[in-house]
N, C-alpha and C. Protein backbone atom coordinates (compact mmCIF):
# COMPACT_ATOMS: atom_id res chain seq x y z
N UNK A 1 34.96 4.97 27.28
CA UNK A 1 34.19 3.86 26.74
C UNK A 1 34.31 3.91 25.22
N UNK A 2 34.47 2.52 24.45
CA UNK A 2 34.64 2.47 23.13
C UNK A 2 33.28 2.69 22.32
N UNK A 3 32.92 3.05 21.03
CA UNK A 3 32.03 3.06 20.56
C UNK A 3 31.74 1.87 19.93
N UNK A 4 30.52 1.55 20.26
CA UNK A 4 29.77 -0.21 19.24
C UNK A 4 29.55 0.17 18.00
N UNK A 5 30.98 -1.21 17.79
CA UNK A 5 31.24 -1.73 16.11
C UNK A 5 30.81 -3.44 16.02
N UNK A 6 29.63 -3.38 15.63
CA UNK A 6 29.33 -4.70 15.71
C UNK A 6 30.64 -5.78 14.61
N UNK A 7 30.78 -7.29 15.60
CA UNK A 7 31.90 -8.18 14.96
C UNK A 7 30.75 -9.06 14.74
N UNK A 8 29.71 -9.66 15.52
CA UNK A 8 28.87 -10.43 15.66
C UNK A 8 27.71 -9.86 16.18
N UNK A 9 26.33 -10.21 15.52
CA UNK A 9 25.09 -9.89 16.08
C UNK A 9 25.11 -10.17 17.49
N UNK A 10 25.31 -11.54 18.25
CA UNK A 10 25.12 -11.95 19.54
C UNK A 10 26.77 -11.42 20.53
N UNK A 11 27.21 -10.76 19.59
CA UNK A 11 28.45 -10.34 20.70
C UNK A 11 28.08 -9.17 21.47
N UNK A 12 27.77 -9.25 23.04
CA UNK A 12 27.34 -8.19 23.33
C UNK A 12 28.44 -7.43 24.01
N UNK A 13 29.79 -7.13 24.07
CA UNK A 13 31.00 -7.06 24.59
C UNK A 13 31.81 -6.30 23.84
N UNK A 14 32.37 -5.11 24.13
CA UNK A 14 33.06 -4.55 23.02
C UNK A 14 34.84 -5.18 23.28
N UNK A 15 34.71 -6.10 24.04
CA UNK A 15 36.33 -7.03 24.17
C UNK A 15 36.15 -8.19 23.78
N UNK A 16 36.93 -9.03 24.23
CA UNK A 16 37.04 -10.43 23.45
C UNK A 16 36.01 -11.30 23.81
N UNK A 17 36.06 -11.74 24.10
CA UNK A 17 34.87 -13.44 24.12
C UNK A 17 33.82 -12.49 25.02
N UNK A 18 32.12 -13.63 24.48
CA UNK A 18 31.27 -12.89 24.29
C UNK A 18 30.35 -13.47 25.80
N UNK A 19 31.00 -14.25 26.00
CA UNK A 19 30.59 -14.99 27.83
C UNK A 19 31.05 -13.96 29.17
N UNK A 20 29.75 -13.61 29.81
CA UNK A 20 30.19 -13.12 31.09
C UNK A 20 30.73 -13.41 32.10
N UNK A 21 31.81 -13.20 32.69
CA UNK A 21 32.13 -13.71 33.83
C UNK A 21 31.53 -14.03 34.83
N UNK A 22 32.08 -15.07 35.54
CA UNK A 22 30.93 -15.26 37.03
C UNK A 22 30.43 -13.87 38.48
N UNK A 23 31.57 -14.89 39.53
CA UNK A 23 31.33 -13.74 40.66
C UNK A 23 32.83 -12.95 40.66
N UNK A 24 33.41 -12.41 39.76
CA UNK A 24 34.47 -12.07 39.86
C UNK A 24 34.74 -10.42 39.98
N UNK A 25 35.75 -9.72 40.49
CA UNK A 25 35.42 -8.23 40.42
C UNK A 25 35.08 -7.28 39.37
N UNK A 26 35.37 -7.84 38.06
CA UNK A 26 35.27 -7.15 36.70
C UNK A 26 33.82 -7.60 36.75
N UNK A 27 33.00 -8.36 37.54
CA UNK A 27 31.90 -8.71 37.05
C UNK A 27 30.52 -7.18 36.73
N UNK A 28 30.89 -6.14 37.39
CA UNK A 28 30.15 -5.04 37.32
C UNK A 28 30.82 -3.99 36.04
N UNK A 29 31.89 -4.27 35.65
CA UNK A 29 32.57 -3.61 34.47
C UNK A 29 32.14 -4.38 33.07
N UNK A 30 31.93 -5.85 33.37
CA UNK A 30 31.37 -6.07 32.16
C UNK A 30 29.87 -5.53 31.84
N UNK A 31 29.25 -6.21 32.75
CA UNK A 31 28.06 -5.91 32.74
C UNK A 31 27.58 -4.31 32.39
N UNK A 32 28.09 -3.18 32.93
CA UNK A 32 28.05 -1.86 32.24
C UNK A 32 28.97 -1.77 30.73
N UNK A 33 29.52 -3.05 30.90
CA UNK A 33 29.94 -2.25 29.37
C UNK A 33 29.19 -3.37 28.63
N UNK A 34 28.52 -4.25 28.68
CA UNK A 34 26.97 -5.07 28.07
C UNK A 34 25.84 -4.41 27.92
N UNK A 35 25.65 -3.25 28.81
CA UNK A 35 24.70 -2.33 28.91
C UNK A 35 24.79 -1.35 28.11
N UNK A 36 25.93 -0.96 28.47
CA UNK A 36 26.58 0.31 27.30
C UNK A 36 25.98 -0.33 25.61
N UNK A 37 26.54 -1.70 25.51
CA UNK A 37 26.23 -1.61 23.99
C UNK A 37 24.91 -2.08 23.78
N UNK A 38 24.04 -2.32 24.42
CA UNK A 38 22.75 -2.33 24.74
C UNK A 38 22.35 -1.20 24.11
N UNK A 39 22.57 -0.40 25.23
CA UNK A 39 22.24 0.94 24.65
C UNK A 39 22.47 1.94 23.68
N UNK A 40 24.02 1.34 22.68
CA UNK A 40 24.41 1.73 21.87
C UNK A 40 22.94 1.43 20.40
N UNK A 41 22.85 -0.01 21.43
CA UNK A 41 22.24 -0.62 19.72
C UNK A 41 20.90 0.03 19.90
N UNK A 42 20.11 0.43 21.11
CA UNK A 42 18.73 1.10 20.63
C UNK A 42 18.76 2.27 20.70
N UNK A 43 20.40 3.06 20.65
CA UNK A 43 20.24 4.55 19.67
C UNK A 43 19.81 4.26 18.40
N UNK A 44 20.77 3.37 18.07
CA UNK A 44 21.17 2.82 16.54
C UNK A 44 19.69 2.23 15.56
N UNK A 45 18.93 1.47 16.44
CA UNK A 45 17.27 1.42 16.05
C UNK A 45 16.53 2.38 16.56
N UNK A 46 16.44 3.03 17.55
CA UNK A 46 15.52 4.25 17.27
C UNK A 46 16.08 5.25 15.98
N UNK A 47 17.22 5.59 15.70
CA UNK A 47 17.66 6.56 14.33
C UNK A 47 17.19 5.76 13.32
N UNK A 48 16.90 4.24 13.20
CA UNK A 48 16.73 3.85 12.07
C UNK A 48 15.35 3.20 11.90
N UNK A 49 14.71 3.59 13.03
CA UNK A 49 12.96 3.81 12.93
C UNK A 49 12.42 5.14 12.78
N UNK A 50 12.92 6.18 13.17
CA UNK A 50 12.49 7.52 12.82
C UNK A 50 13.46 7.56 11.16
N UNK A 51 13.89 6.91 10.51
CA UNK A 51 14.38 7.33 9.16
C UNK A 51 13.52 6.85 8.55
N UNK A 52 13.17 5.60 8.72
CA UNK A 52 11.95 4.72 7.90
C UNK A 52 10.23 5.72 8.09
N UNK A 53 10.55 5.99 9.13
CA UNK A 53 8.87 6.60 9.47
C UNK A 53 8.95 8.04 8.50
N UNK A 54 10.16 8.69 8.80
CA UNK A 54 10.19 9.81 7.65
C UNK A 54 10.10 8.84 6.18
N UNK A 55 10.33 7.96 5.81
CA UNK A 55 10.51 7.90 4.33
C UNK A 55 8.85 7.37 4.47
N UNK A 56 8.44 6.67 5.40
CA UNK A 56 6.97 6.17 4.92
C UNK A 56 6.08 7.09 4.68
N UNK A 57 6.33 8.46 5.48
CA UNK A 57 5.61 9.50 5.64
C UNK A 57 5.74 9.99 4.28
N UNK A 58 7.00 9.92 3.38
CA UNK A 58 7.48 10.87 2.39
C UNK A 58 6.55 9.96 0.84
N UNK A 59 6.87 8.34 1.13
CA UNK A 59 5.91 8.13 0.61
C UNK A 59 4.83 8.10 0.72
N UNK A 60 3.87 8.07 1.70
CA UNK A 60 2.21 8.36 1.56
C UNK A 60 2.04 9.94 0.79
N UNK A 61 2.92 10.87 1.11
CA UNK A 61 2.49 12.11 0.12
C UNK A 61 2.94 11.49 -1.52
N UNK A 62 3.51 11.16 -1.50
CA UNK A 62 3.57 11.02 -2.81
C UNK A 62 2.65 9.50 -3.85
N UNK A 63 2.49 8.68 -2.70
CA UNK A 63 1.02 7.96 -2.81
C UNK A 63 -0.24 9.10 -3.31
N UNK A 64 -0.25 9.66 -2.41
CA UNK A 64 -1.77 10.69 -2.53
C UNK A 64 -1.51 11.50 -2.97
N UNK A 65 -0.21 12.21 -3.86
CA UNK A 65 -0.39 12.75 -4.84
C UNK A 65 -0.32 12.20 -6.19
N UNK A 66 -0.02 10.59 -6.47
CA UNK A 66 -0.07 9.77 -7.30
C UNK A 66 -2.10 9.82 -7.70
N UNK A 67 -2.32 9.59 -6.26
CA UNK A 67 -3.80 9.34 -6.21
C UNK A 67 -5.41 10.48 -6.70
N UNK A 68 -4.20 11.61 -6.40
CA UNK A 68 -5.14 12.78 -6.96
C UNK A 68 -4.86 13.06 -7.78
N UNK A 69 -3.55 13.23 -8.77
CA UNK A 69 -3.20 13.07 -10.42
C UNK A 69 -4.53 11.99 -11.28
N UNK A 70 -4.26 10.50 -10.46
CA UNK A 70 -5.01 9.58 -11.10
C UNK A 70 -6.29 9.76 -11.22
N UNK A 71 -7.15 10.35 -9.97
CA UNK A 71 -8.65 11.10 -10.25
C UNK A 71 -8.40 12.01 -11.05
N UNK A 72 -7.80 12.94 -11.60
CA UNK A 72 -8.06 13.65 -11.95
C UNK A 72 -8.13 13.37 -13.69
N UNK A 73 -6.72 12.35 -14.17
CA UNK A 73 -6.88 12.03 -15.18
C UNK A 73 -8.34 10.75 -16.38
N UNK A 74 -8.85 10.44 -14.67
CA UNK A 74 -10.09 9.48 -14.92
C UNK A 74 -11.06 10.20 -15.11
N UNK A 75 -11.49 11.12 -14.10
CA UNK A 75 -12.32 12.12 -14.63
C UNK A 75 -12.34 12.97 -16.12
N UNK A 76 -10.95 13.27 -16.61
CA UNK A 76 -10.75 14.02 -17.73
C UNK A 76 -11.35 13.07 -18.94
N UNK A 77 -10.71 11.44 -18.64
CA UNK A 77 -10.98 10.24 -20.19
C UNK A 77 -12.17 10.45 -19.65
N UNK A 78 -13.03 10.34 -18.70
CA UNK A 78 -14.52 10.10 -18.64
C UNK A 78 -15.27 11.06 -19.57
N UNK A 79 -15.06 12.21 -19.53
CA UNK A 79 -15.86 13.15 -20.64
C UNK A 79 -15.08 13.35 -21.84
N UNK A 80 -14.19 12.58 -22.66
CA UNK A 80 -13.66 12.26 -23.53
C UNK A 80 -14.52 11.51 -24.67
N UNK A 81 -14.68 11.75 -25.64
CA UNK A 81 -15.89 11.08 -26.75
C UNK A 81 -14.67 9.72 -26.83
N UNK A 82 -15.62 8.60 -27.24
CA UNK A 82 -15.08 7.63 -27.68
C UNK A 82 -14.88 7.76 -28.97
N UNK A 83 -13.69 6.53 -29.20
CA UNK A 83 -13.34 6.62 -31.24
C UNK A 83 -14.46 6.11 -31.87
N UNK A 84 -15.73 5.78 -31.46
CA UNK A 84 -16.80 5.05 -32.39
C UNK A 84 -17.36 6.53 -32.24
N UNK A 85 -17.50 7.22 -31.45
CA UNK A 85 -18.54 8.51 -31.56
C UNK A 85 -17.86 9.85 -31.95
N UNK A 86 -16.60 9.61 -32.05
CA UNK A 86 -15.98 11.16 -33.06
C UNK A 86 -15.85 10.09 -34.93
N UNK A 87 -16.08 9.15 -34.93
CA UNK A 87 -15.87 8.79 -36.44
C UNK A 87 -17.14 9.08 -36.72
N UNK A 88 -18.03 8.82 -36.58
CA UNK A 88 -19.35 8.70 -36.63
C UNK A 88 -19.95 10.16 -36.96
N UNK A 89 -19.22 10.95 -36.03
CA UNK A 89 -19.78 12.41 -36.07
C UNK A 89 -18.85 12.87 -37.66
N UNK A 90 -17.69 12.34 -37.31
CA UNK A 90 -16.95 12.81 -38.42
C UNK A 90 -17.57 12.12 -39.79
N UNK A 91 -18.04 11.48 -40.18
CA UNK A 91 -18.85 10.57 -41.16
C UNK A 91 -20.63 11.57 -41.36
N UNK A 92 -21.04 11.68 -40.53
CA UNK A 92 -22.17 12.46 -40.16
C UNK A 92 -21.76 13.79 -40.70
N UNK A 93 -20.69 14.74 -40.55
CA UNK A 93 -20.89 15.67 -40.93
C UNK A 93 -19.83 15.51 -42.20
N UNK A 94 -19.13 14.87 -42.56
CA UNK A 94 -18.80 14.70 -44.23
C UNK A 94 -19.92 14.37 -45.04
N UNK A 95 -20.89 13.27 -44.65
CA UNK A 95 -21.98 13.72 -45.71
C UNK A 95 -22.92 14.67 -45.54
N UNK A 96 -23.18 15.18 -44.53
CA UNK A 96 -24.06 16.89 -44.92
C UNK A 96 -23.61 18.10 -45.47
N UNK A 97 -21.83 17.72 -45.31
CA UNK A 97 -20.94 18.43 -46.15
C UNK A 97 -21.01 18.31 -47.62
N UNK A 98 -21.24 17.02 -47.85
CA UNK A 98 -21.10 16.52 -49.66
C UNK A 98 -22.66 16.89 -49.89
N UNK A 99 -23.59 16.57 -48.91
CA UNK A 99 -24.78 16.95 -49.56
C UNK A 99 -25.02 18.34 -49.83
N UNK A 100 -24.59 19.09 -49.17
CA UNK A 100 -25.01 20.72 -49.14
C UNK A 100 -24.13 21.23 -50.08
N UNK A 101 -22.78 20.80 -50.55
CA UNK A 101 -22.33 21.03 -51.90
C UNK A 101 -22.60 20.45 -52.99
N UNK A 102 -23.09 19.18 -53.39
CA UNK A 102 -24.25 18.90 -54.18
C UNK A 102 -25.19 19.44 -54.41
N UNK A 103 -25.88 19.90 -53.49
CA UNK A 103 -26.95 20.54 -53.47
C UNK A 103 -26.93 21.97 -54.25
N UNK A 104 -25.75 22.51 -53.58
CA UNK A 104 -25.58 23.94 -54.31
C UNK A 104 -24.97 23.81 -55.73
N UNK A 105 -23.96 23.15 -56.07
CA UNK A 105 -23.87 22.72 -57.45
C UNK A 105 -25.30 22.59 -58.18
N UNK A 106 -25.94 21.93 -57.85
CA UNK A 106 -27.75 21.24 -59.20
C UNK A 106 -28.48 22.57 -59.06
N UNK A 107 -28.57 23.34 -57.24
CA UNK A 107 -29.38 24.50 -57.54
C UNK A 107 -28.85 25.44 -58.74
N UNK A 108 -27.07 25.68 -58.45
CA UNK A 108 -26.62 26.61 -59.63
C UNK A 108 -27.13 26.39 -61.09
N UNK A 109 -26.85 25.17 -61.49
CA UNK A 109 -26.53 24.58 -62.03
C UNK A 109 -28.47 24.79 -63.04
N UNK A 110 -29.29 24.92 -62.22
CA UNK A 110 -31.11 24.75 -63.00
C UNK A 110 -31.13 26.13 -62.95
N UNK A 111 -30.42 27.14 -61.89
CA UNK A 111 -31.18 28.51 -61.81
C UNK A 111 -30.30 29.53 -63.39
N UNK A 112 -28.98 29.07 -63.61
CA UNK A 112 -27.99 29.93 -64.42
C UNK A 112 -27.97 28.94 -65.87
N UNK A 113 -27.65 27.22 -65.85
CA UNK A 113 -27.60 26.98 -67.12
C UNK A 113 -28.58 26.42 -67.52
N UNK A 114 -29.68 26.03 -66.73
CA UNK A 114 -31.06 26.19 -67.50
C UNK A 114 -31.62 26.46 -68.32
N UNK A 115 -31.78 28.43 -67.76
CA UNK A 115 -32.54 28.55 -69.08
C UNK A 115 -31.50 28.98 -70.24
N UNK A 116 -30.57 29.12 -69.67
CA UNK A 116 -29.57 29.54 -71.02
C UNK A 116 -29.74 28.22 -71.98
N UNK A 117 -29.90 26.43 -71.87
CA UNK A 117 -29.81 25.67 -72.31
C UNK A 117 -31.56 25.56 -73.07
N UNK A 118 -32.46 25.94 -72.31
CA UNK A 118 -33.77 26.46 -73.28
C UNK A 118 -33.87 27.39 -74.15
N UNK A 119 -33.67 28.18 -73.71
CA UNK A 119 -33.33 29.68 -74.78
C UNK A 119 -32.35 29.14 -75.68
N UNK A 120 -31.55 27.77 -75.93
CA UNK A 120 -31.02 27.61 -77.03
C UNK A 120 -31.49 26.68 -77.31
N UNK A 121 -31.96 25.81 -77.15
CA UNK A 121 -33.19 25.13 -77.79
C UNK A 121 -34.35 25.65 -78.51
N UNK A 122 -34.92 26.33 -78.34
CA UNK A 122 -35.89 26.98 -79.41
C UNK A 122 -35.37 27.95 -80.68
């Protein structure tokens, strides 16, 4: 028996014309070899439904590991400060920075040239 090479979708015959004979003696030779490629073609779709079911399978893991990356990176921005609340902080602590060196500048500044600037005044 030849192996099915499809010429035509509706050719079910691996010989010439695609019409069965009537009541004739080849009539049981066609017919097994109509069957034959029958059966050729639902090897040919079962191999190419178990390939698809492996790839669907291959993508859902990689769906749901798309999906647990993505929780994981939502969770991470969620406790992430926003840019209005790190400027803010950053603004907040530049001026307690400028104040507390101000501050220590005027304290130096009354405790050391003070009285040196009285004591030369009199």
């Amino acid at each position: 028996m030849q192996r099915y090479t499809t010429k035509h979708d509706d050719d079910l015959r691996l010989g010439s014309g695609s019409t069965l004979p009537g009541d004739e003696p080849l009539h049981r030779d066609a017919l097994r070899e109509c069957l034959a490629v029958l059966n050729e073609r639902i090897h040919h779709l079962s191999a190419s439904v178990r390939d698809l079911a492996g790839r669907l399978n291959f993508a859902e893991e990689d769906i749901a590991d798309v999906r647990r990356r993505l929780a994981v990176i939502e969770e991470r921005l969620s406790h992430t400060a926003t840019k209005s609340w790190v400027l803010g902080c950053a603004v907040a602590l530049l001026a307690a920075t400028l104040s507390g060196t101000l501050g220590g500048v005027w304290w130096i500044l009354q405790q050391y040239i003070g009285p040196l600037l009285r004591a030369s005044a009199i």
